[in-house]
PDB file of N, CA and C in Angstrom:
ATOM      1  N   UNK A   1      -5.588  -6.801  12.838  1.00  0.00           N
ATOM      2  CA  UNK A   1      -4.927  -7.315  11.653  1.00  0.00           C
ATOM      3  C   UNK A   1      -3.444  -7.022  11.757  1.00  0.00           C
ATOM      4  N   UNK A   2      -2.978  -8.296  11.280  1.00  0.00           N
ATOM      5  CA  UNK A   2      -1.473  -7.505  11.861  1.00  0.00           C
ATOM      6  C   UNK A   2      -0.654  -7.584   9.975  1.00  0.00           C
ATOM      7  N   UNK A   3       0.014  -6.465  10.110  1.00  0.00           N
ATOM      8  CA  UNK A   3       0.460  -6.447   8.675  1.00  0.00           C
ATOM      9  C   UNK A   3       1.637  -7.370   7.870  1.00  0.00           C
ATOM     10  N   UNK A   4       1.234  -8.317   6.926  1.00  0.00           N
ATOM     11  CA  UNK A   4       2.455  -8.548   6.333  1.00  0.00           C
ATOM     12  C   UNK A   4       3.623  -8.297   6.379  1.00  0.00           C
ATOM     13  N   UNK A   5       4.692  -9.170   6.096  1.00  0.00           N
ATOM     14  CA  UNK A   5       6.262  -8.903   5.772  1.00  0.00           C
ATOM     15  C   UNK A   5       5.801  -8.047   4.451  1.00  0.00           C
ATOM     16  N   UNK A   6       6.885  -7.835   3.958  1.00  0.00           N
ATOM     17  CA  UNK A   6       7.369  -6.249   3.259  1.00  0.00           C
ATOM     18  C   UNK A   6       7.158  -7.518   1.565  1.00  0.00           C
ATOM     19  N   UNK A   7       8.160  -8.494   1.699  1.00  0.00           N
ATOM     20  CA  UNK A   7       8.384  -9.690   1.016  1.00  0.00           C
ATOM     21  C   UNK A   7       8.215 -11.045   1.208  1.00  0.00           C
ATOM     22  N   UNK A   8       7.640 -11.587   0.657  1.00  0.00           N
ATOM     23  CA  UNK A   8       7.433 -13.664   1.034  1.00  0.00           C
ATOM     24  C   UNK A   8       8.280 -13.863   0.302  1.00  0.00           C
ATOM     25  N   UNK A   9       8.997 -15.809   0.396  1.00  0.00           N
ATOM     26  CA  UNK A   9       9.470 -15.997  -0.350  1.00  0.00           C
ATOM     27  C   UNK A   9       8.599 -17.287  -1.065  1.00  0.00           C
ATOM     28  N   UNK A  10       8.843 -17.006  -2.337  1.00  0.00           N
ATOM     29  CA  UNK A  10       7.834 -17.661  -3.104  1.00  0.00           C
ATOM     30  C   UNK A  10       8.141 -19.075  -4.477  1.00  0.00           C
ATOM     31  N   UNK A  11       7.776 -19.999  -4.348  1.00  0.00           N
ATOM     32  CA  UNK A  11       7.889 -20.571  -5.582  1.00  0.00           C
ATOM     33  C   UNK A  11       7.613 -20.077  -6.691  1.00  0.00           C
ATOM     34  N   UNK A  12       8.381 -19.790  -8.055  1.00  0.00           N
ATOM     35  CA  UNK A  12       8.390 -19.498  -9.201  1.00  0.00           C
ATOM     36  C   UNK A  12       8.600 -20.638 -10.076  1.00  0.00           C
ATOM     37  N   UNK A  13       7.930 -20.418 -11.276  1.00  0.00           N
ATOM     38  CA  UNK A  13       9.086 -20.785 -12.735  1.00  0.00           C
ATOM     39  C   UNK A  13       9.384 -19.737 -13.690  1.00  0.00           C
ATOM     40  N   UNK A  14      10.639 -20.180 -13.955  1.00  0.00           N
ATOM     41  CA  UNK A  14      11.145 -18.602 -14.821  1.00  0.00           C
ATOM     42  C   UNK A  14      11.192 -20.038 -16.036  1.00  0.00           C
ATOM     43  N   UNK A  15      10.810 -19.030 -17.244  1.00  0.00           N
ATOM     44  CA  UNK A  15      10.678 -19.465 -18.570  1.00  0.00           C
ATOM     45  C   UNK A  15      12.246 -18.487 -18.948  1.00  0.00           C
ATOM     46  N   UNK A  16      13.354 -19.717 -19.709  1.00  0.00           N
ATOM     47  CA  UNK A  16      14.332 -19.273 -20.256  1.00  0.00           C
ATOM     48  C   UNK A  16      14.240 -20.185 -21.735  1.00  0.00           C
ATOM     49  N   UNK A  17      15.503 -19.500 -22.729  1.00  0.00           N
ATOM     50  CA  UNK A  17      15.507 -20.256 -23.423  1.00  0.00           C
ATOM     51  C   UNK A  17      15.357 -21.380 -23.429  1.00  0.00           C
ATOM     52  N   UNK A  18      15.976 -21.972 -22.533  1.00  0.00           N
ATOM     53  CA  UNK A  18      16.414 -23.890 -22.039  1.00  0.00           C
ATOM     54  C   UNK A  18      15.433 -24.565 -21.809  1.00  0.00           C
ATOM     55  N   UNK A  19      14.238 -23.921 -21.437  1.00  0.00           N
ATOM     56  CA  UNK A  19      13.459 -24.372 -20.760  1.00  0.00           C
ATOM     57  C   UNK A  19      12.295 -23.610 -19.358  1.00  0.00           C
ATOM     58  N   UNK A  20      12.207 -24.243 -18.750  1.00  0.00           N
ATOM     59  CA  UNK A  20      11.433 -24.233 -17.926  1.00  0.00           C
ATOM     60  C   UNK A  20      12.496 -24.194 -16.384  1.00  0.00           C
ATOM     61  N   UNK A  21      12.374 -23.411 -15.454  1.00  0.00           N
ATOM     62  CA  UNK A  21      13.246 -23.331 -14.520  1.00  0.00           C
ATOM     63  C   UNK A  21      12.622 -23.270 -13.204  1.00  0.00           C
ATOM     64  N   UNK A  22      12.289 -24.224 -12.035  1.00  0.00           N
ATOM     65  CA  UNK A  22      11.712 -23.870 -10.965  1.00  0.00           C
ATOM     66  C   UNK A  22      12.577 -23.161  -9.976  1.00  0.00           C
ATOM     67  N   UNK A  23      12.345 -22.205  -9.500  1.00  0.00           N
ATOM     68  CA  UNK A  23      13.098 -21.566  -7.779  1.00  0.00           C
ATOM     69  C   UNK A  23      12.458 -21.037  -7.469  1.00  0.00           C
ATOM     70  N   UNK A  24      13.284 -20.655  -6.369  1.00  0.00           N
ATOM     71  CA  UNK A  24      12.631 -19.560  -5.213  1.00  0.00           C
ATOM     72  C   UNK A  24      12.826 -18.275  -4.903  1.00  0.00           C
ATOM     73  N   UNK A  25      12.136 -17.562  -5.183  1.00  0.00           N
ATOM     74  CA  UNK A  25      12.155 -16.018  -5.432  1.00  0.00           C
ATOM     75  C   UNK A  25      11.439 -15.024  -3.970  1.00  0.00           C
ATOM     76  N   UNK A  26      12.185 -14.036  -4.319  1.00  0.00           N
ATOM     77  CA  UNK A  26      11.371 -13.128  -2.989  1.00  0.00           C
ATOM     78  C   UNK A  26      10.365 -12.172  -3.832  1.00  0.00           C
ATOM     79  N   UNK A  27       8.740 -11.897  -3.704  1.00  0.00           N
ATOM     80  CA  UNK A  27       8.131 -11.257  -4.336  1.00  0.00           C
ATOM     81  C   UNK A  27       7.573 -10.401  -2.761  1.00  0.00           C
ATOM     82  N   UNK A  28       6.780  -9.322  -3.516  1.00  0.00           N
ATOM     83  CA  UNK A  28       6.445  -8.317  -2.740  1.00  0.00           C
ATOM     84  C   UNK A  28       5.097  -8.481  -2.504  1.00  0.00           C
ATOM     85  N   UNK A  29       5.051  -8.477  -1.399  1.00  0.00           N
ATOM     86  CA  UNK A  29       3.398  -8.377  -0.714  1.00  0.00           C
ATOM     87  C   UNK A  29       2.870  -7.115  -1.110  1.00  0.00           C
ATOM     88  N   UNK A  30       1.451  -7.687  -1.061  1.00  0.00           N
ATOM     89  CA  UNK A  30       0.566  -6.138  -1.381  1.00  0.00           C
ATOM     90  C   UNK A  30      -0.785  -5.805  -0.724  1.00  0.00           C
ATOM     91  N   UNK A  31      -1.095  -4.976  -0.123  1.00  0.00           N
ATOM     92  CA  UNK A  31      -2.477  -4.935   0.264  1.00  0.00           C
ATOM     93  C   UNK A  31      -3.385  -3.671  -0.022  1.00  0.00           C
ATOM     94  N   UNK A  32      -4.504  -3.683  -0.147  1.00  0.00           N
ATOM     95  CA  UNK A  32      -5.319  -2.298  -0.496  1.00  0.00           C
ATOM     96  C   UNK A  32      -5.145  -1.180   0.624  1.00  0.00           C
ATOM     97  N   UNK A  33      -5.419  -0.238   0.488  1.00  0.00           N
ATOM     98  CA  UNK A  33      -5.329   0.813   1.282  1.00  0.00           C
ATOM     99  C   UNK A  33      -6.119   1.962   0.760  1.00  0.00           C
ATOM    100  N   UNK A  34      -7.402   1.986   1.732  1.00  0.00           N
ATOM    101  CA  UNK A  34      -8.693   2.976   0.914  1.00  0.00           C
ATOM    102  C   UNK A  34      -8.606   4.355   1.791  1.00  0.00           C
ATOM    103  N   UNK A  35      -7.869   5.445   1.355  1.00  0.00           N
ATOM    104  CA  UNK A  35      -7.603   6.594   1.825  1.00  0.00           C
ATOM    105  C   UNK A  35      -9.151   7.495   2.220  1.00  0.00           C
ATOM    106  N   UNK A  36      -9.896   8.040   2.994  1.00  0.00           N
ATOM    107  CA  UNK A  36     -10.560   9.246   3.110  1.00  0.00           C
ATOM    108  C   UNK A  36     -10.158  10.188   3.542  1.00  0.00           C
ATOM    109  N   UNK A  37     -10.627  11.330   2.981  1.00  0.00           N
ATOM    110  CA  UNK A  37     -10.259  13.025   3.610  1.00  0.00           C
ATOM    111  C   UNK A  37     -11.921  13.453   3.731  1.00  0.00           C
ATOM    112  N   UNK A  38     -12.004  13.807   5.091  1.00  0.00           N
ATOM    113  CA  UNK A  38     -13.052  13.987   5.565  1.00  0.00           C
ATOM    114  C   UNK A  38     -14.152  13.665   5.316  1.00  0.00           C
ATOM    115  N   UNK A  39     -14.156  12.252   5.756  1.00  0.00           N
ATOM    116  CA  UNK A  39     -14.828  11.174   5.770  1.00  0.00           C
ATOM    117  C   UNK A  39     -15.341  10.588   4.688  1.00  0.00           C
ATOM    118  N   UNK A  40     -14.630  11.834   3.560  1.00  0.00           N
ATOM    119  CA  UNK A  40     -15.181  11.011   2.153  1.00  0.00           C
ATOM    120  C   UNK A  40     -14.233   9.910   1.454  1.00  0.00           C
ATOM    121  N   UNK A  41     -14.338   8.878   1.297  1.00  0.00           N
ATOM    122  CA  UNK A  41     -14.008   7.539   0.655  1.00  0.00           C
ATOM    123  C   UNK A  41     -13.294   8.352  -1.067  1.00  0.00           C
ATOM    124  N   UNK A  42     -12.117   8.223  -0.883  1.00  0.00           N
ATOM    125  CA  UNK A  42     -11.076   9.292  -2.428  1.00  0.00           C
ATOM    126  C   UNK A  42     -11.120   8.030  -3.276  1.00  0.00           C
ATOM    127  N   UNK A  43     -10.107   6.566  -2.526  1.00  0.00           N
ATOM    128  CA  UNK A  43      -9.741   5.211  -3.510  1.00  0.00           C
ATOM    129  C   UNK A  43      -9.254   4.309  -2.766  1.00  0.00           C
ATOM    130  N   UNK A  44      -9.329   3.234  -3.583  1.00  0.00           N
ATOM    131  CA  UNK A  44      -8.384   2.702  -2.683  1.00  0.00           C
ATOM    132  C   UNK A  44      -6.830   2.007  -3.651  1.00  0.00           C
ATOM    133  N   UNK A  45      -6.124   1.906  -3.156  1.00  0.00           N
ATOM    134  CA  UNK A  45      -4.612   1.985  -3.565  1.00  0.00           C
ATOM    135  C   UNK A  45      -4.133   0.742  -3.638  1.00  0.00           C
ATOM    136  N   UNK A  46      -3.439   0.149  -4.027  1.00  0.00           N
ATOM    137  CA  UNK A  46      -2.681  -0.888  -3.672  1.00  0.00           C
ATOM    138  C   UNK A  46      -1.080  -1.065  -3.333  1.00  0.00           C
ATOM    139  N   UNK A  47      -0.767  -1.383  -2.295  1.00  0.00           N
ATOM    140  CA  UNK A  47       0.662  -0.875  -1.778  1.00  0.00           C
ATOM    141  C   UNK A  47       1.220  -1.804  -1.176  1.00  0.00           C
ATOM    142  N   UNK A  48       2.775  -1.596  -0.693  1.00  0.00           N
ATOM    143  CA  UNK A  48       3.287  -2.440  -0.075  1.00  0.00           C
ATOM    144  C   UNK A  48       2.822  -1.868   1.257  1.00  0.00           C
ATOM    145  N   UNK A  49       3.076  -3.002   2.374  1.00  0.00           N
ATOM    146  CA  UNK A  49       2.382  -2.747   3.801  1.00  0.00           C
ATOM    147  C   UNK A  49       3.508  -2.131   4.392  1.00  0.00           C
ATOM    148  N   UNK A  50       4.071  -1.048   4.090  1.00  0.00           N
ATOM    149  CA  UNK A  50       5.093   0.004   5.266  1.00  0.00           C
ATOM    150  C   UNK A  50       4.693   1.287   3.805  1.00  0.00           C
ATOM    151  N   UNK A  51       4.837   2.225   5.427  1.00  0.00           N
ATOM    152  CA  UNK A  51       4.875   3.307   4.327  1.00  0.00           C
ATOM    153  C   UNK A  51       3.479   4.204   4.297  1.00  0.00           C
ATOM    154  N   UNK A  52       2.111   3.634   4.741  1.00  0.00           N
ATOM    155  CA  UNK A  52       1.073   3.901   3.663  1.00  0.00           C
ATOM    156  C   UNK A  52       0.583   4.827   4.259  1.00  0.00           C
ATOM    157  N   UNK A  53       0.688   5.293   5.464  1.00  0.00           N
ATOM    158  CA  UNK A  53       0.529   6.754   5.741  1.00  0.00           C
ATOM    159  C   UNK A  53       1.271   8.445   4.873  1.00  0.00           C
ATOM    160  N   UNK A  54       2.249   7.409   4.377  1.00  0.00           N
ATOM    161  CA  UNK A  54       3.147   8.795   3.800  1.00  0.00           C
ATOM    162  C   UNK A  54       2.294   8.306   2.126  1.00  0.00           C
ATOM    163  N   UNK A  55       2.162   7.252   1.511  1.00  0.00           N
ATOM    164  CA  UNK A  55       1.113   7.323   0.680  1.00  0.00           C
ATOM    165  C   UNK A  55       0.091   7.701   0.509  1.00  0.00           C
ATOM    166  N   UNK A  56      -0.675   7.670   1.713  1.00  0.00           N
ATOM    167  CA  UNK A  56      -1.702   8.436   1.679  1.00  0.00           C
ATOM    168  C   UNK A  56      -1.354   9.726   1.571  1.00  0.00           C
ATOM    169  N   UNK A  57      -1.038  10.433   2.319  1.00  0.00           N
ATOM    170  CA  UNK A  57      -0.311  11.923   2.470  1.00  0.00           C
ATOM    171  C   UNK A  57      -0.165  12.004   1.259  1.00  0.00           C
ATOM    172  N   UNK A  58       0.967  11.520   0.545  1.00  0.00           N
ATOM    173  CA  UNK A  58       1.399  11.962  -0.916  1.00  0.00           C
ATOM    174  C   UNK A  58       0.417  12.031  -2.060  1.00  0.00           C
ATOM    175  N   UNK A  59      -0.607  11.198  -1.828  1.00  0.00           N
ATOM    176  CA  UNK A  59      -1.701  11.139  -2.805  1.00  0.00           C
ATOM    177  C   UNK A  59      -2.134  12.019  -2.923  1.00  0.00           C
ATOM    178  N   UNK A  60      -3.041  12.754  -1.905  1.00  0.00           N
ATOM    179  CA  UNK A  60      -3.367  14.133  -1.432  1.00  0.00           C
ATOM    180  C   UNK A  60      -2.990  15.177  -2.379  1.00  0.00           C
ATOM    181  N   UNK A  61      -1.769  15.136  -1.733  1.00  0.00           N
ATOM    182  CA  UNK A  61      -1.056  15.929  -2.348  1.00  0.00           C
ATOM    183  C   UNK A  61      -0.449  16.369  -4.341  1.00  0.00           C
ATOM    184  N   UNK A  62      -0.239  14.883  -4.319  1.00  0.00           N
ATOM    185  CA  UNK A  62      -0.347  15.077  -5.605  1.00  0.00           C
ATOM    186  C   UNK A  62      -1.475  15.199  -6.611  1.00  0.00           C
ATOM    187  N   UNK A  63      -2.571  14.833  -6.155  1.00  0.00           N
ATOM    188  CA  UNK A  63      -3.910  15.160  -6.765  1.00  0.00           C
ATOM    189  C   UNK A  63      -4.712  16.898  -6.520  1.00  0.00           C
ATOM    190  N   UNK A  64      -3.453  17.317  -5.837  1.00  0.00           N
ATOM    191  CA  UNK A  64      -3.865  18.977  -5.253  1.00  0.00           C
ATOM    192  C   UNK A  64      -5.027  18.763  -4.484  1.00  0.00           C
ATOM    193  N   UNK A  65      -4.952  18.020  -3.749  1.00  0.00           N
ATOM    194  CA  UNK A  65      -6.229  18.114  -2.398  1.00  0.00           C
ATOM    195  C   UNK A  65      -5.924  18.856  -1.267  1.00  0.00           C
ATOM    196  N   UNK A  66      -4.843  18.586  -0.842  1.00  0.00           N
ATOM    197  CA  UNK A  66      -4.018  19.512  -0.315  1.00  0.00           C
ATOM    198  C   UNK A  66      -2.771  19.786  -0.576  1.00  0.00           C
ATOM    199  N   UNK A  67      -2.028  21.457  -0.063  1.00  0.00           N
ATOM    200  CA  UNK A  67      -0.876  21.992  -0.812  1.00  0.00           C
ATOM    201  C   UNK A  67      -0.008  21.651   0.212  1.00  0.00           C
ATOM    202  N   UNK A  68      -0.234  21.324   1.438  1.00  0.00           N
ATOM    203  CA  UNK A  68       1.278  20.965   2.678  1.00  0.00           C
ATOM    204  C   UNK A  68       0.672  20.377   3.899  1.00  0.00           C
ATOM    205  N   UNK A  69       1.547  19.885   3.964  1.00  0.00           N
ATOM    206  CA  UNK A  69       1.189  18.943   4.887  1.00  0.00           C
ATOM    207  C   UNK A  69       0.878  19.227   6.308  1.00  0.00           C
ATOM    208  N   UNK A  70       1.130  20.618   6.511  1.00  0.00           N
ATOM    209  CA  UNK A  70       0.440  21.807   7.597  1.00  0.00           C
ATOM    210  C   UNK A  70      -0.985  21.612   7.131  1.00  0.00           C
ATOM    211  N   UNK A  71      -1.606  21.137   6.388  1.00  0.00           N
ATOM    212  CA  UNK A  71      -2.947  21.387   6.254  1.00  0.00           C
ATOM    213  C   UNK A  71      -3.690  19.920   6.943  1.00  0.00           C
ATOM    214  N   UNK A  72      -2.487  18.834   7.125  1.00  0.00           N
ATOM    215  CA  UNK A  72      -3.209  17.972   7.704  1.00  0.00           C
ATOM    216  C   UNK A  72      -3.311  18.115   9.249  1.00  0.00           C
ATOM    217  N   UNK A  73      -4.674  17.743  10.069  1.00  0.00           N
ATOM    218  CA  UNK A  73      -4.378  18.005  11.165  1.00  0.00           C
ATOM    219  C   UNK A  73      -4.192  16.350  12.209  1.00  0.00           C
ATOM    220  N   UNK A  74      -5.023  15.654  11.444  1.00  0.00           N
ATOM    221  CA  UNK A  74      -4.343  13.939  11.668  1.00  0.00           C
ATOM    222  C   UNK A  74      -4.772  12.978  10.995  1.00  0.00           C
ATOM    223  N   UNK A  75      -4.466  11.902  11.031  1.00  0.00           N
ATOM    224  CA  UNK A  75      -4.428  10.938  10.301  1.00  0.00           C
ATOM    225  C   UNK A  75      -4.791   9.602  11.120  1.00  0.00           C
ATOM    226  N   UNK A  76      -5.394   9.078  10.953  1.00  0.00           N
ATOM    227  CA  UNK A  76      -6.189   8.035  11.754  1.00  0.00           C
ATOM    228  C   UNK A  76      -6.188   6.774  10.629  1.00  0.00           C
ATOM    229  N   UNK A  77      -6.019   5.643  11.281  1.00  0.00           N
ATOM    230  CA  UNK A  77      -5.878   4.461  10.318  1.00  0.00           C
ATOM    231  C   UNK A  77      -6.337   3.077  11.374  1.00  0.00           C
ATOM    232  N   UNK A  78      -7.048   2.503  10.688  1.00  0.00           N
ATOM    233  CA  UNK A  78      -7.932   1.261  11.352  1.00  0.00           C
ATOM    234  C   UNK A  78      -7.297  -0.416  10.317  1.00  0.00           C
ATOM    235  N   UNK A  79      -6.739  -1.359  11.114  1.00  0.00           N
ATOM    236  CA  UNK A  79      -5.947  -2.390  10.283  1.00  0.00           C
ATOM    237  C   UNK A  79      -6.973  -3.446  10.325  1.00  0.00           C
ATOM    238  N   UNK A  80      -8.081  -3.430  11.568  1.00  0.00           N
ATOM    239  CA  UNK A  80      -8.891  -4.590  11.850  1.00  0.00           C
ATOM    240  C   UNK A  80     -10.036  -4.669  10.688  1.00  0.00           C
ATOM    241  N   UNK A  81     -10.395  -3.944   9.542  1.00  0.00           N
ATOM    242  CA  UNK A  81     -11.173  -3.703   8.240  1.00  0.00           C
ATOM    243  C   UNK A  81     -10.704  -4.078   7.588  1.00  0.00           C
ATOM    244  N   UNK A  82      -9.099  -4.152   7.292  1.00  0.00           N
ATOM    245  CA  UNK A  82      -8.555  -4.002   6.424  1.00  0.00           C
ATOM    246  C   UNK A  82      -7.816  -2.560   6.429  1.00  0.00           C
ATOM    247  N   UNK A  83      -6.817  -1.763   5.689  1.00  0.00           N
ATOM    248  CA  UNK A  83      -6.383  -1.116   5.837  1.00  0.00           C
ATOM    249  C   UNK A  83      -7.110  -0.095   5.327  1.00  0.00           C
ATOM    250  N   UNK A  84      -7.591   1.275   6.363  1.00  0.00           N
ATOM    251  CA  UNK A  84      -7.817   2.381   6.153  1.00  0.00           C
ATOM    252  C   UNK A  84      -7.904   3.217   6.046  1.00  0.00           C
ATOM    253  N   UNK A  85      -7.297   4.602   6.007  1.00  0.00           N
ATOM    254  CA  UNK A  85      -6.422   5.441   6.445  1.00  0.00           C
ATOM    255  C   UNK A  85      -7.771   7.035   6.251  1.00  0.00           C
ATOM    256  N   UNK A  86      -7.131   7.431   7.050  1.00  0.00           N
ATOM    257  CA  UNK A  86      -8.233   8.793   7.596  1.00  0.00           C
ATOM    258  C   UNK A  86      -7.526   9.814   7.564  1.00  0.00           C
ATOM    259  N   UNK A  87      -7.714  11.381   6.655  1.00  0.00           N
ATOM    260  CA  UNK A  87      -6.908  12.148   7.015  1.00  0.00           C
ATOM    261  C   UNK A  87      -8.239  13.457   6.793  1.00  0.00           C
TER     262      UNK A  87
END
């Protein structure tokens, strides 16, 4: 699987006073990302596609699963499922 741009650019309509307005806008891609810590299935996330290793990490962390990041010993991630991340 190979990952998305960060941003597409996309047809919109923006609703203004005046009316009705068609353009073209840059919106943000998104894809799931289902974190496990030892081998147990935590969630899955929804994120932009850069980054999602340090998301994962941070999740962890902020849910007090783990206190530093010395406690991870690796992180393994599979894109051909869909995005999965292993720590």
């Amino acid at each position: 699987m190979s990952l998305p741009p960060v941003f597409s650019e996309r047809q919109i309509i923006t609703c203004t006073g005046g009316g009705l307005i068609e353009e073209t806008a840059a919106v943000v891609n998104e894809i799931p990302l289902t974190v496990f810590l030892n081998d147990l299935e935590l969630v899955t996330l929804v994120c932009s596609p850069t980054a999602y290793m340090e998301l994962a990490m941070g999740f962890l962390m902020s849910e007090g699963l783990i206190t530093s990041y010395a406690e991870i010993e690796r992180v393994n991630y599979r894109e051909d499922e869909g995005l999965l991340c292993w720590v």
